[in-house]
C-alpha atoms as a PDB file:
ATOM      1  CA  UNK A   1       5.345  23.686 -11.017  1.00  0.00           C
ATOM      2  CA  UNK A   2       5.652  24.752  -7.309  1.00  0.00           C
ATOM      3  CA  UNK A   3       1.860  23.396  -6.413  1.00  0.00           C
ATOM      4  CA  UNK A   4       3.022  20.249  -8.426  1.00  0.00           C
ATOM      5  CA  UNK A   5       6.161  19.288  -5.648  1.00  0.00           C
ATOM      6  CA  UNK A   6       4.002  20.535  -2.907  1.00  0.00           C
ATOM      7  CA  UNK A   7       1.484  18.194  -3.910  1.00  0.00           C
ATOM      8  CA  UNK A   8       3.748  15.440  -4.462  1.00  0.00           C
ATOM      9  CA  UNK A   9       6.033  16.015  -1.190  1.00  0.00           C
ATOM     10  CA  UNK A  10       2.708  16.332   0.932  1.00  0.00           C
ATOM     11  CA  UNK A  11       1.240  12.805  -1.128  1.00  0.00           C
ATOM     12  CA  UNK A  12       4.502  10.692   0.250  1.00  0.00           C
ATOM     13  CA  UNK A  13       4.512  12.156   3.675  1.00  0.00           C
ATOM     14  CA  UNK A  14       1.243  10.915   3.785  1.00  0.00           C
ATOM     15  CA  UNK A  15       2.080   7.864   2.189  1.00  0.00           C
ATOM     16  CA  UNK A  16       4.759   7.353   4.853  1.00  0.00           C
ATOM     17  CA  UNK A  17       2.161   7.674   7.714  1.00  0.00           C
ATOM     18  CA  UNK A  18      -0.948   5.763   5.964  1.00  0.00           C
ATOM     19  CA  UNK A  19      -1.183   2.009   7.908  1.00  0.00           C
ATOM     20  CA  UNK A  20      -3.836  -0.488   7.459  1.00  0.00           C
ATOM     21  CA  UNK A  21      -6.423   0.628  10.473  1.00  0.00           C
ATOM     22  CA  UNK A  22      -9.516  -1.322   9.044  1.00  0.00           C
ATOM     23  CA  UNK A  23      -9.992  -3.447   6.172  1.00  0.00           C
ATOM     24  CA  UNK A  24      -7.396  -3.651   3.274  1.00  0.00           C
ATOM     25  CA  UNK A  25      -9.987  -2.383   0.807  1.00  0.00           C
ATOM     26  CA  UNK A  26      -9.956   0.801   2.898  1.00  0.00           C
ATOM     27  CA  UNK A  27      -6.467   0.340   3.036  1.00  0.00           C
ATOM     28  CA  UNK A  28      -5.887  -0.126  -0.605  1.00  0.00           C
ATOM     29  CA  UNK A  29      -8.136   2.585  -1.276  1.00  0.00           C
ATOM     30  CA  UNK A  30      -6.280   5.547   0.173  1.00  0.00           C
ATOM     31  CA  UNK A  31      -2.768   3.693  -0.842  1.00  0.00           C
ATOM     32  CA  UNK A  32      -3.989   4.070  -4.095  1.00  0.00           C
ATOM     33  CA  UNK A  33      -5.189   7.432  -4.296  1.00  0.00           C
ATOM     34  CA  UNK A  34      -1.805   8.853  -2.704  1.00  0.00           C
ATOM     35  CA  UNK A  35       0.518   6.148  -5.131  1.00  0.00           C
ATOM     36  CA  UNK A  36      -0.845   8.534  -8.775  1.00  0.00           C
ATOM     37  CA  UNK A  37       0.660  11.266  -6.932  1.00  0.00           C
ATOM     38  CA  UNK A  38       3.698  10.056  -6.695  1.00  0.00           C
ATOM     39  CA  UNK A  39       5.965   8.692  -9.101  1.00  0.00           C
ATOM     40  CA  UNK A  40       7.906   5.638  -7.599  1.00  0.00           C
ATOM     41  CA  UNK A  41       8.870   2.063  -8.726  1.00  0.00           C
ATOM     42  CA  UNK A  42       7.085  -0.970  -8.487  1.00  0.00           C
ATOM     43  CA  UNK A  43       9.420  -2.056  -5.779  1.00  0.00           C
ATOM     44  CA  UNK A  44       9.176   1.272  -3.674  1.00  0.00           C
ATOM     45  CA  UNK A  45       5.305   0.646  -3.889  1.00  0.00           C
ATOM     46  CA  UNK A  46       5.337  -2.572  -2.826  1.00  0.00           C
ATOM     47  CA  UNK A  47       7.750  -2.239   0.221  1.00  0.00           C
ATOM     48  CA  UNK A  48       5.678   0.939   1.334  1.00  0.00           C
ATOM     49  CA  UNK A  49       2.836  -0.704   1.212  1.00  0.00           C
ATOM     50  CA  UNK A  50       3.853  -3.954   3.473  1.00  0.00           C
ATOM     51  CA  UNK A  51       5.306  -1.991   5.479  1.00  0.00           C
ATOM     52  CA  UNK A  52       2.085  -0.581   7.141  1.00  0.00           C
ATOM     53  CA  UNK A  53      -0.070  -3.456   6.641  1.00  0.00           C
ATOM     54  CA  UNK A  54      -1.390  -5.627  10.089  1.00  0.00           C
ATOM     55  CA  UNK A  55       0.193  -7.937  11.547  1.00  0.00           C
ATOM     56  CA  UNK A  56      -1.964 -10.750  10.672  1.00  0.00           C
ATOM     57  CA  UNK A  57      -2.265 -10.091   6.952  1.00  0.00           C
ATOM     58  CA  UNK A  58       1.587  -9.807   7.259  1.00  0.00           C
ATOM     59  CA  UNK A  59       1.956 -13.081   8.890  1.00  0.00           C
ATOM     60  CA  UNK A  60       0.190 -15.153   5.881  1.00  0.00           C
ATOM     61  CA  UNK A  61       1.697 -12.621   3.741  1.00  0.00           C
ATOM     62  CA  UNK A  62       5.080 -14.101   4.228  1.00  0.00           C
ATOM     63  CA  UNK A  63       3.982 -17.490   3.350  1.00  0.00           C
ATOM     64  CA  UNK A  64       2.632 -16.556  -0.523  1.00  0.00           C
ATOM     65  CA  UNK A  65       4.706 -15.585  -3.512  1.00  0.00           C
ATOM     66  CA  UNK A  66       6.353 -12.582  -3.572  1.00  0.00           C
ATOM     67  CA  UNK A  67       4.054 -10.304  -6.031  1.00  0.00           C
ATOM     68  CA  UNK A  68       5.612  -8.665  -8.980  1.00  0.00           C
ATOM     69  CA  UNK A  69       3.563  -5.875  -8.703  1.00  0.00           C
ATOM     70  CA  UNK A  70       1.735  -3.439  -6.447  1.00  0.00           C
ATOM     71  CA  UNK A  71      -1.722  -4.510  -8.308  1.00  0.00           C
ATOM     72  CA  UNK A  72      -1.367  -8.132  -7.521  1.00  0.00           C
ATOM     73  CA  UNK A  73      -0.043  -7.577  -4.206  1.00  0.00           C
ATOM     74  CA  UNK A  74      -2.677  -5.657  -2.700  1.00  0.00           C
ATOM     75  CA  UNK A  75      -5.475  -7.864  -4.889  1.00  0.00           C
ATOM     76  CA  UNK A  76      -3.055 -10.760  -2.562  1.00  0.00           C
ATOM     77  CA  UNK A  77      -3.735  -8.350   0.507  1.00  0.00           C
ATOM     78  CA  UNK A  78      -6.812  -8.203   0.174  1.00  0.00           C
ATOM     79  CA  UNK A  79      -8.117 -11.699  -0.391  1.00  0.00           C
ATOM     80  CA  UNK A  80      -6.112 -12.145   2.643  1.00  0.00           C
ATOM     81  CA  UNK A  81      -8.075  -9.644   4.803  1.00  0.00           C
ATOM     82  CA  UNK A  82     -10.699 -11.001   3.787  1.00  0.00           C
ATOM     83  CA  UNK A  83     -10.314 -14.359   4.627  1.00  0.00           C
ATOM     84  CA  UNK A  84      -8.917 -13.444   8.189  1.00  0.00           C
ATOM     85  CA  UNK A  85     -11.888 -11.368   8.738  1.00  0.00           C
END
């Protein structure tokens, strides 16, 4: 139970400091991997996860529908990315 928390606590620090560096498939990819080890909403996900994203994706970001959740945002995300890059 102990290892379980640790886990968890050490999966949303991580979470907290993961940002979009590269592309949002390597983005999405670590997001992902972190988000089973926690256990948060759909709208916690999906504010974490703009949150850290670049600039640019953010800017056309703001222009589409608002997602209802974090699977269709980041498939959003990373149409976006790709497009831009």
């Amino acid at each position: 139970m102990y290892n379980n928390a640790k886990e968890k606590e050490t999966a949303i620090k991580k979470l907290y400091k993961l940002k979009q560096t590269s592309s949002a498939m390597m983005y999405m990819t670590k997001f992902q991997s972190l988000l089973v080890q926690v256990k948060w909403n759909e709208k916690a996900l999906i504010a974490q996860y703009k949150k850290r994203l670049k600039s640019k994706v953010l800017n056309v970001l703001v222009f589409a529908k608002d997602p209802k959740n974090i699977k269709k945002l980041i498939n959003k995300v990373v149409r976006i990315d790709n497009r831009i890059y």
